[in-house]
C-alpha atoms as a PDB file:
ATOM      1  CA  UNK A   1       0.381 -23.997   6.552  1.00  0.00           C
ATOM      2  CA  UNK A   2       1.055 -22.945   2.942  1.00  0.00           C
ATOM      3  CA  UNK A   3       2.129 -19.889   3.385  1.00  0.00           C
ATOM      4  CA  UNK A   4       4.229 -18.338   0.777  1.00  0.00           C
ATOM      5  CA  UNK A   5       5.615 -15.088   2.399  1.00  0.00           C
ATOM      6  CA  UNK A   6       6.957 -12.121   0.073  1.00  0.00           C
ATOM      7  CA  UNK A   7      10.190 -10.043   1.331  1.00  0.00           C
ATOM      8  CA  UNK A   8       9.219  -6.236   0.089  1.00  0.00           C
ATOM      9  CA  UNK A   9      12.082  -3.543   1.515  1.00  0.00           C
ATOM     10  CA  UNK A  10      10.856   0.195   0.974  1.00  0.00           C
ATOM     11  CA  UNK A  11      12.742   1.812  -0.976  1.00  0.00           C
ATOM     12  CA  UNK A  12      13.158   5.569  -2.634  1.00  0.00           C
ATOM     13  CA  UNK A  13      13.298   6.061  -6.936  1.00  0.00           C
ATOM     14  CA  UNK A  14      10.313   5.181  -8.936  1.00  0.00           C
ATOM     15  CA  UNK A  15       9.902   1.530  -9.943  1.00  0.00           C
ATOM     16  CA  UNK A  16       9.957  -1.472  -7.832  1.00  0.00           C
ATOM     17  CA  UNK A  17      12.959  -4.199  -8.658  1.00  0.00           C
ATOM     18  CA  UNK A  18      13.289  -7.649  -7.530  1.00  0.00           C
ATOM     19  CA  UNK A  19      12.110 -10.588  -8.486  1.00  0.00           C
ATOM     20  CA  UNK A  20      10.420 -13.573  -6.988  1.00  0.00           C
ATOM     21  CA  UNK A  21       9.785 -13.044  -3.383  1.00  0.00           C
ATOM     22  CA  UNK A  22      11.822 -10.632  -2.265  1.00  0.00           C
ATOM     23  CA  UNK A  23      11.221  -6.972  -3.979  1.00  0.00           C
ATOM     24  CA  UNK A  24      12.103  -3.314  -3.369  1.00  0.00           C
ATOM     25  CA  UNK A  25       8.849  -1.027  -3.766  1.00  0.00           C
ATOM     26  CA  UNK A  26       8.886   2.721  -3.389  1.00  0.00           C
ATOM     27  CA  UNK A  27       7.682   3.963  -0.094  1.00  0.00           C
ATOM     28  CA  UNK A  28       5.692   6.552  -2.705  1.00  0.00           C
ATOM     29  CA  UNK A  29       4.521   3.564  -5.059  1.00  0.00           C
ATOM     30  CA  UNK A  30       2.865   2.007  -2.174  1.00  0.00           C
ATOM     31  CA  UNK A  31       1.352   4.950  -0.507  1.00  0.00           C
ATOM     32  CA  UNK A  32      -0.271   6.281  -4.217  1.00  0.00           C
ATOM     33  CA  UNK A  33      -1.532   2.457  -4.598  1.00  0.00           C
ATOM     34  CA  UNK A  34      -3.324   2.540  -1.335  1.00  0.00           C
ATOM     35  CA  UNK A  35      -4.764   6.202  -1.820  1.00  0.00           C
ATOM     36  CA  UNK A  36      -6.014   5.703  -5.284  1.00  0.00           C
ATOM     37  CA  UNK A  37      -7.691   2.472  -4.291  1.00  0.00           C
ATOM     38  CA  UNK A  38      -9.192   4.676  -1.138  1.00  0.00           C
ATOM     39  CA  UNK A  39     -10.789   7.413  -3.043  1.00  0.00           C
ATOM     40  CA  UNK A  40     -12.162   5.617  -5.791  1.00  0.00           C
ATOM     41  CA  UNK A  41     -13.966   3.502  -3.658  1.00  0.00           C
ATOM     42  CA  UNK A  42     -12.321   0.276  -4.951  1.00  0.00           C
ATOM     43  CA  UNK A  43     -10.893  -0.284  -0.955  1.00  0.00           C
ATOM     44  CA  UNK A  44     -13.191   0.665   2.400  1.00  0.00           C
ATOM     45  CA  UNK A  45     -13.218  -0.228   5.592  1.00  0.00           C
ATOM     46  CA  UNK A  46     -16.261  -2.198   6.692  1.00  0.00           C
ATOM     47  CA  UNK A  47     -18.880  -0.231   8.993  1.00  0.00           C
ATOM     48  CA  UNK A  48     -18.703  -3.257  11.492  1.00  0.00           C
ATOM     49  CA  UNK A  49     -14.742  -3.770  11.739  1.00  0.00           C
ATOM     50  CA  UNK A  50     -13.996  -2.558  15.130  1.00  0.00           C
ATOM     51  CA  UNK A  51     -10.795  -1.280  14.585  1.00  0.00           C
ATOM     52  CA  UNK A  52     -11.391   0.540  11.883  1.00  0.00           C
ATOM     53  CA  UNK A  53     -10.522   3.874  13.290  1.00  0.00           C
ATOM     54  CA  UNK A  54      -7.139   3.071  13.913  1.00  0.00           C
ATOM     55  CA  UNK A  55      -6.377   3.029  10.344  1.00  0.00           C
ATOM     56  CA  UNK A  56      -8.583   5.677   9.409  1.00  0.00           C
ATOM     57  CA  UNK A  57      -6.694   7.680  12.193  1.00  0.00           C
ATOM     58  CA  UNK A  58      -3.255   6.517  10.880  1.00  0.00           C
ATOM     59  CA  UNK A  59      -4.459   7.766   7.430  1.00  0.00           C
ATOM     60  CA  UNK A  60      -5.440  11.097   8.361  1.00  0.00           C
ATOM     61  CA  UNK A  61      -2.235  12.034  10.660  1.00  0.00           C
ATOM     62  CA  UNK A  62       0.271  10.799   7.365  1.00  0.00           C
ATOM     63  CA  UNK A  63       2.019  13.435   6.004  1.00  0.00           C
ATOM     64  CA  UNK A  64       3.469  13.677   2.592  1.00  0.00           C
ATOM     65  CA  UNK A  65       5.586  16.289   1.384  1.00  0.00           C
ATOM     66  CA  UNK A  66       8.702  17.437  -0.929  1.00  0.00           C
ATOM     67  CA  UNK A  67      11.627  17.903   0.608  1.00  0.00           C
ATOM     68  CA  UNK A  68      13.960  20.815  -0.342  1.00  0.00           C
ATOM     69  CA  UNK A  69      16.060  18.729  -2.960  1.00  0.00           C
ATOM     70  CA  UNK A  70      13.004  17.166  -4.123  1.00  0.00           C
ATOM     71  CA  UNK A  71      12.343  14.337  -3.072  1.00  0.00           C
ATOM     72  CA  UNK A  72       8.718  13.131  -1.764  1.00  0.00           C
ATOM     73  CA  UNK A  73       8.759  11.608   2.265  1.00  0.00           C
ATOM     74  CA  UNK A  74       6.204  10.182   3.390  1.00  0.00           C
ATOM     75  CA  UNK A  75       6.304  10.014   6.886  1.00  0.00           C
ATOM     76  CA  UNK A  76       4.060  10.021  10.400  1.00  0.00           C
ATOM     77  CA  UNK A  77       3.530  13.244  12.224  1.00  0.00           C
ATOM     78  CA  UNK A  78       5.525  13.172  15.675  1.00  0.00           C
ATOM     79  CA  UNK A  79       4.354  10.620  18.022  1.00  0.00           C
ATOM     80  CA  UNK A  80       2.095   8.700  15.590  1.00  0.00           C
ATOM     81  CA  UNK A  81       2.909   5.777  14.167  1.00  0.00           C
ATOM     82  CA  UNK A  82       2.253   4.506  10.339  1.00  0.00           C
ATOM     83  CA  UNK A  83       2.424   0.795  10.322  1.00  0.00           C
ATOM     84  CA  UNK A  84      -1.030  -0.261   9.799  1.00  0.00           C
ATOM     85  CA  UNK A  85      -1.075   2.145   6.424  1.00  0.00           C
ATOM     86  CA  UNK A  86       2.247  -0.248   5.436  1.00  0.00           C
ATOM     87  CA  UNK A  87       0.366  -3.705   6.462  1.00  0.00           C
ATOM     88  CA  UNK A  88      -2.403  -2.713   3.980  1.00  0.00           C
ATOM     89  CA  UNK A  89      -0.009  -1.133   1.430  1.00  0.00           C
ATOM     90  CA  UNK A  90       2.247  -4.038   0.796  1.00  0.00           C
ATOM     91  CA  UNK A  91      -0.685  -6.822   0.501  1.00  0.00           C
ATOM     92  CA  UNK A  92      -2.760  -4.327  -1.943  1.00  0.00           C
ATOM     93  CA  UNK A  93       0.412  -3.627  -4.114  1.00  0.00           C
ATOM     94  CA  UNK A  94       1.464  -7.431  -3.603  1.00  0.00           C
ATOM     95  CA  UNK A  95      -1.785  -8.463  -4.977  1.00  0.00           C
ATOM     96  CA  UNK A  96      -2.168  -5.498  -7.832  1.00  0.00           C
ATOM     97  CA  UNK A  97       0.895  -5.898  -9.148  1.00  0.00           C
ATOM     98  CA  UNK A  98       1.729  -9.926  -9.360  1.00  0.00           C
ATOM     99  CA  UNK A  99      -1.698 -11.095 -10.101  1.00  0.00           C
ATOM    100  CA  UNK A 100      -2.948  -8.278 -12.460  1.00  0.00           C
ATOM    101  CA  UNK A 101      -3.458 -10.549 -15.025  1.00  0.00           C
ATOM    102  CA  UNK A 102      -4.475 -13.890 -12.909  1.00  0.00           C
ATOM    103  CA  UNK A 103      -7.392 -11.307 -11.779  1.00  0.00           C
ATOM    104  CA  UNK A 104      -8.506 -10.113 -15.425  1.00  0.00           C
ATOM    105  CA  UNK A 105      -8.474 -13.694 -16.407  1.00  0.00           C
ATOM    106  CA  UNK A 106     -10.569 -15.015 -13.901  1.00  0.00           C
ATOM    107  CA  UNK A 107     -13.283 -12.143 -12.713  1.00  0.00           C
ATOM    108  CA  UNK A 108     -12.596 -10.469 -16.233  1.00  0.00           C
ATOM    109  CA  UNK A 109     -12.060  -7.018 -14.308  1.00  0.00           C
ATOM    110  CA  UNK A 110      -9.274  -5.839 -12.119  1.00  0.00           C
ATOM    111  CA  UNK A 111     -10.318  -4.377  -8.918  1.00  0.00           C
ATOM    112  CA  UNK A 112      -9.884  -4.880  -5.621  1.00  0.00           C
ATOM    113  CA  UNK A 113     -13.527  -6.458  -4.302  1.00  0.00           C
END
C-alpha cells in the first residue's frame, strides 16, 4: 500500500535521537508540539468531525506537572485514558520535524493547514 511506517518510543530528556524510522521523542516534546499548534490556531478540530469531543475531552482531563525531583509527567487523570492526544502528537511532530524544510520549499510557509 506504500506505507512507510515510523517507530517513535517516548522517551524522558530534551531532544529526540534516532535516525531514520525509528526515533525516541520526549513525551514533553510531543505534548508542547501539539499544544502550541492548538492555541495558535495552526491545528482545530473540524465543527463536523463527530468525534471530536473525545479528543477535546482527552485534552482537557491531561495533566502536566513537576514532580518533586523535577522532572515534568505528563500523564492522564485516574481512569482516563490519553491515547488519542499521542495518535495526533506523533503524526504532527513526525510531519514538523522531518519535512520542515520539504514544507517551506513547496507552500513557502511552515504550518500545519
Amino acid at each position: 500500500m506504500g506505507l512507510r511506517p515510523v517507530r517513535i518510543t517516548f522517551t524522558g530528556g530534551n531532544d529526540p535521537t534516532g535516525q531514520g524510522r525509528k526515533w525516541g521523542v520526549p513525551k514533553s516534546l510531543l505534548v508542547s508540539t501539539l499544544d502550541a499548534k492548538l492555541h495558535c490556531g495552526e491545528l482545530r478540530f473540524a465543527k463536523e468531525l463527530l468525534a471530536a469531543e473525545a479528543p477535546r475531552d482527552e485534552l482537557q482531563n491531561f495533566q502536566r506537572h513537576v514532580s518533586q525531583s523535577g522532572r515534568m509527567l505528563f500523564e492522564h487523570r485516574s481512569g482516563q485514558h490519553n491515547d488519542l492526544i499521542f495518535a495526533i502528537a506523533m503524526p504532527l511532530w513526525w510531519t514538523i520535524s522531518r519535512h520542515k524544510q520539504n514544507l517551506t520549499t513547496y507552500y513557502g510557509v511552515v504550518g500545519m493547514y
